[in-house]
Structures are given as structure tokens and as C-alpha cells.
N, C-alpha and C. Protein backbone atom coordinates (compact mmCIF):
# COMPACT_ATOMS: atom_id res chain seq x y z
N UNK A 1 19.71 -0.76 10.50
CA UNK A 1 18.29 -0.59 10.23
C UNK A 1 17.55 -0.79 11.54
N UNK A 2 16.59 0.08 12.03
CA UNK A 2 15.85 0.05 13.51
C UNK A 2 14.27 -0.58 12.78
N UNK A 3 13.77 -0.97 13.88
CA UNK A 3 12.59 -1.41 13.83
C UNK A 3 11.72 -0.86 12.93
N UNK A 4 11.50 0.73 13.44
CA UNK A 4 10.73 1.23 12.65
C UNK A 4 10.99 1.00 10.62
N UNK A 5 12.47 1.34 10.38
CA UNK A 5 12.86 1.35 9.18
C UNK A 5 12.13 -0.14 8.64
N UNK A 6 12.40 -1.28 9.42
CA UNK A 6 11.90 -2.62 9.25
C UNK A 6 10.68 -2.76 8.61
N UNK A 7 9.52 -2.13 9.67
CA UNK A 7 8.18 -2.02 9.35
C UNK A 7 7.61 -1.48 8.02
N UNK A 8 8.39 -0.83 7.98
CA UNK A 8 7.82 0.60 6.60
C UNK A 8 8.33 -0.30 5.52
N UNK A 9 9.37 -0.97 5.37
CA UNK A 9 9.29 -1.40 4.26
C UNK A 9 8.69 -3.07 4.36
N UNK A 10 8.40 -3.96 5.42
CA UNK A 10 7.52 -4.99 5.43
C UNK A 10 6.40 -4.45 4.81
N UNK A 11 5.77 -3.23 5.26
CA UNK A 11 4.65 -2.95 4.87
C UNK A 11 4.40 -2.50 3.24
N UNK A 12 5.54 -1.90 3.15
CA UNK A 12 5.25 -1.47 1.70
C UNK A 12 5.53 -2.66 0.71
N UNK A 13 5.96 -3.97 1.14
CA UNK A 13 6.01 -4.87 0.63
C UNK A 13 5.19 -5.66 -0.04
N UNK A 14 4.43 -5.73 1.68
CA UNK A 14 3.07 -6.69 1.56
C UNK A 14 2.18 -5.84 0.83
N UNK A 15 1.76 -4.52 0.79
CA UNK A 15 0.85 -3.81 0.39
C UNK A 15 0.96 -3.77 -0.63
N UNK A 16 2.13 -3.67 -1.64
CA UNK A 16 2.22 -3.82 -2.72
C UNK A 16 1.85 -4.99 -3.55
N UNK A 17 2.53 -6.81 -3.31
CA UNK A 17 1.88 -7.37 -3.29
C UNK A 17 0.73 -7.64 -3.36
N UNK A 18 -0.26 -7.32 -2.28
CA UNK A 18 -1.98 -6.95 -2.45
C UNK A 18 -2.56 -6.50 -3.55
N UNK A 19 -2.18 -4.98 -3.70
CA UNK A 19 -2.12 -4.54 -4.32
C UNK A 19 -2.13 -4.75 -5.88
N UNK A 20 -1.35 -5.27 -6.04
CA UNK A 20 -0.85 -6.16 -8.01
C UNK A 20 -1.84 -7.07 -8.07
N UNK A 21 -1.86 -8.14 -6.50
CA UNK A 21 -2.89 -9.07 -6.94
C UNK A 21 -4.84 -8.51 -6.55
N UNK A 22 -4.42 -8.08 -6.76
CA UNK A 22 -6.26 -7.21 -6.87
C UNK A 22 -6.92 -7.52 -8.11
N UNK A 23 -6.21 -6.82 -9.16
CA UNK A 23 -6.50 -6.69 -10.44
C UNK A 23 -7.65 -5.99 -10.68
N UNK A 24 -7.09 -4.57 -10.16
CA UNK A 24 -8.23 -3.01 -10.39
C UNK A 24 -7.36 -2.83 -11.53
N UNK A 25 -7.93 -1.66 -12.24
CA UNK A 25 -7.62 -1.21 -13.22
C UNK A 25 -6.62 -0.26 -13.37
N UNK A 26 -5.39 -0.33 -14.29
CA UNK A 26 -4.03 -0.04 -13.80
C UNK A 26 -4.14 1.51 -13.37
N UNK A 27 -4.79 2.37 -13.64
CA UNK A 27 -4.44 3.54 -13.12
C UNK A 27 -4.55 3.48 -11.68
N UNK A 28 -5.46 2.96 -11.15
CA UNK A 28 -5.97 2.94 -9.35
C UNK A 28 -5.01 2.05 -9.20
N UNK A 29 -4.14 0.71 -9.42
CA UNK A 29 -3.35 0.44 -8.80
C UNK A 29 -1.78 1.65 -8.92
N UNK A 30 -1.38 2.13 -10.07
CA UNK A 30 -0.31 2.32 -10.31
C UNK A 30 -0.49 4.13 -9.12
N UNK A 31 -1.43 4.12 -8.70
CA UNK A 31 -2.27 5.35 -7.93
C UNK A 31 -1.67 4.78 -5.92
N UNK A 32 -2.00 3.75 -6.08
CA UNK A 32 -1.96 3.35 -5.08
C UNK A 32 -0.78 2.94 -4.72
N UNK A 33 -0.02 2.44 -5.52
CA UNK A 33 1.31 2.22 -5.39
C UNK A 33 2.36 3.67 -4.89
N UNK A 34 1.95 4.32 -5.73
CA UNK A 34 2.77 5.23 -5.74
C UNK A 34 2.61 6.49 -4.09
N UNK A 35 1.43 6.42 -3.78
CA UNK A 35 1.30 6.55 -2.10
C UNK A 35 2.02 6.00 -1.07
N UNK A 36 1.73 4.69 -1.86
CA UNK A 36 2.11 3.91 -0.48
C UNK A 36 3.96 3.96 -0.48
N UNK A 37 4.79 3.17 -1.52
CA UNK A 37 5.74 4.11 -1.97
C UNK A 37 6.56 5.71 -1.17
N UNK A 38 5.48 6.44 -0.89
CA UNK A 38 6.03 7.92 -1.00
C UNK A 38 5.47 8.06 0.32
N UNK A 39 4.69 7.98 0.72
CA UNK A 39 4.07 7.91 2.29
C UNK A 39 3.75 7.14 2.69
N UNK A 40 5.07 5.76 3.34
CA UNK A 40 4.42 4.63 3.67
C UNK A 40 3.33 4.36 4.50
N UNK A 41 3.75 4.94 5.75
CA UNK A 41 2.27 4.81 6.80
C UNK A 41 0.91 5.46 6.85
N UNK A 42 0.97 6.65 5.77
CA UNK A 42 -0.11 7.56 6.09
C UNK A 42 -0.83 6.30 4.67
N UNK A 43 0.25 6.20 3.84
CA UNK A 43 -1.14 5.14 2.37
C UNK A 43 -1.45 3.97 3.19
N UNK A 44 -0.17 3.26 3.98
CA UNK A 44 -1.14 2.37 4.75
C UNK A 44 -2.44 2.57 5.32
N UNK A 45 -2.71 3.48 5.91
CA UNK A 45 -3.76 3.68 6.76
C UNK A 45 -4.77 4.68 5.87
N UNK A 46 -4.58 5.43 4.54
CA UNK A 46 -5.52 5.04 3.79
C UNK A 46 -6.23 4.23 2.55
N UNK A 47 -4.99 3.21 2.53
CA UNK A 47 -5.84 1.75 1.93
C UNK A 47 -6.70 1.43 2.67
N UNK A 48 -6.66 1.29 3.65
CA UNK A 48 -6.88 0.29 5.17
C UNK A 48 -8.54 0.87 5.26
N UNK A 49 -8.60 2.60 5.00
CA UNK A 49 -9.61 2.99 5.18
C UNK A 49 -11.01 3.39 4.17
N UNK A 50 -10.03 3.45 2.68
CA UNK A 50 -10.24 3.86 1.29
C UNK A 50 -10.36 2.88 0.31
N UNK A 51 -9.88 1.41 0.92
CA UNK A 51 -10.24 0.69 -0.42
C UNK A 51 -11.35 0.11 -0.84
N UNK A 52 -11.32 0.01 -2.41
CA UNK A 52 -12.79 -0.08 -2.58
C UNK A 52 -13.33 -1.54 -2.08
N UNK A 53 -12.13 -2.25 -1.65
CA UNK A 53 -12.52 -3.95 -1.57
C UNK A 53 -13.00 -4.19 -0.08
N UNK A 54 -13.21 -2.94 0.59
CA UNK A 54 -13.56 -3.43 2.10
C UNK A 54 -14.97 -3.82 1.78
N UNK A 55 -15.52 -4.81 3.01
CA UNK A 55 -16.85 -5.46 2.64
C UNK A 55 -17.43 -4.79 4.07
């Protein structure tokens, strides 16, 4: 496993995590999951930019 492989799934870890503990309403999480999941870095970077919890 190389670094990169490392990252992608730390990330899809933690994001997921986050994610569950939010407690949006299951379609937008089970929405969000499934991005991040299937395109780890590109859903990273649009949670990061798209979620509704930024202040």
C-alpha cells in the first residue's frame, strides 16, 4: 500500500465518520457517503466546499 492508497482511505474514513455524526437527514447523508466512497478526493473537496454546515 503507497502513501497515496493510505490517504484515500484515512480520508474516507474520517469523512465518513463526520458524516454519520452530523445527523442530516438520511438521504443527504446516504448521498454523501456514497461520493465520497466512489470518488474519494474529488467528494473530499466537495464536502469541504458544499457542506451545508460551513459557517
Amino acid at each position: 500500500m503507497n502513501l497515496l492508497s493510505a490517504a484515500i482511505i484515512i480520508n474516507a474514513i474520517l469523512l465518513t465518520t463526520i458524516i454519520i455524526l452530523e445527523r442530516k437527514r438520511p438521504e443527504k447523508t446516504i448521498a454523501w457517503l456514497l461520493l465520497i466512497v466512489i470518488f474519494p478526493p474529488l467528494g473530499l473537496i466537495l464536502y469541504l466546499n458544499y457542506s451545508p454546515t460551513k459557517n
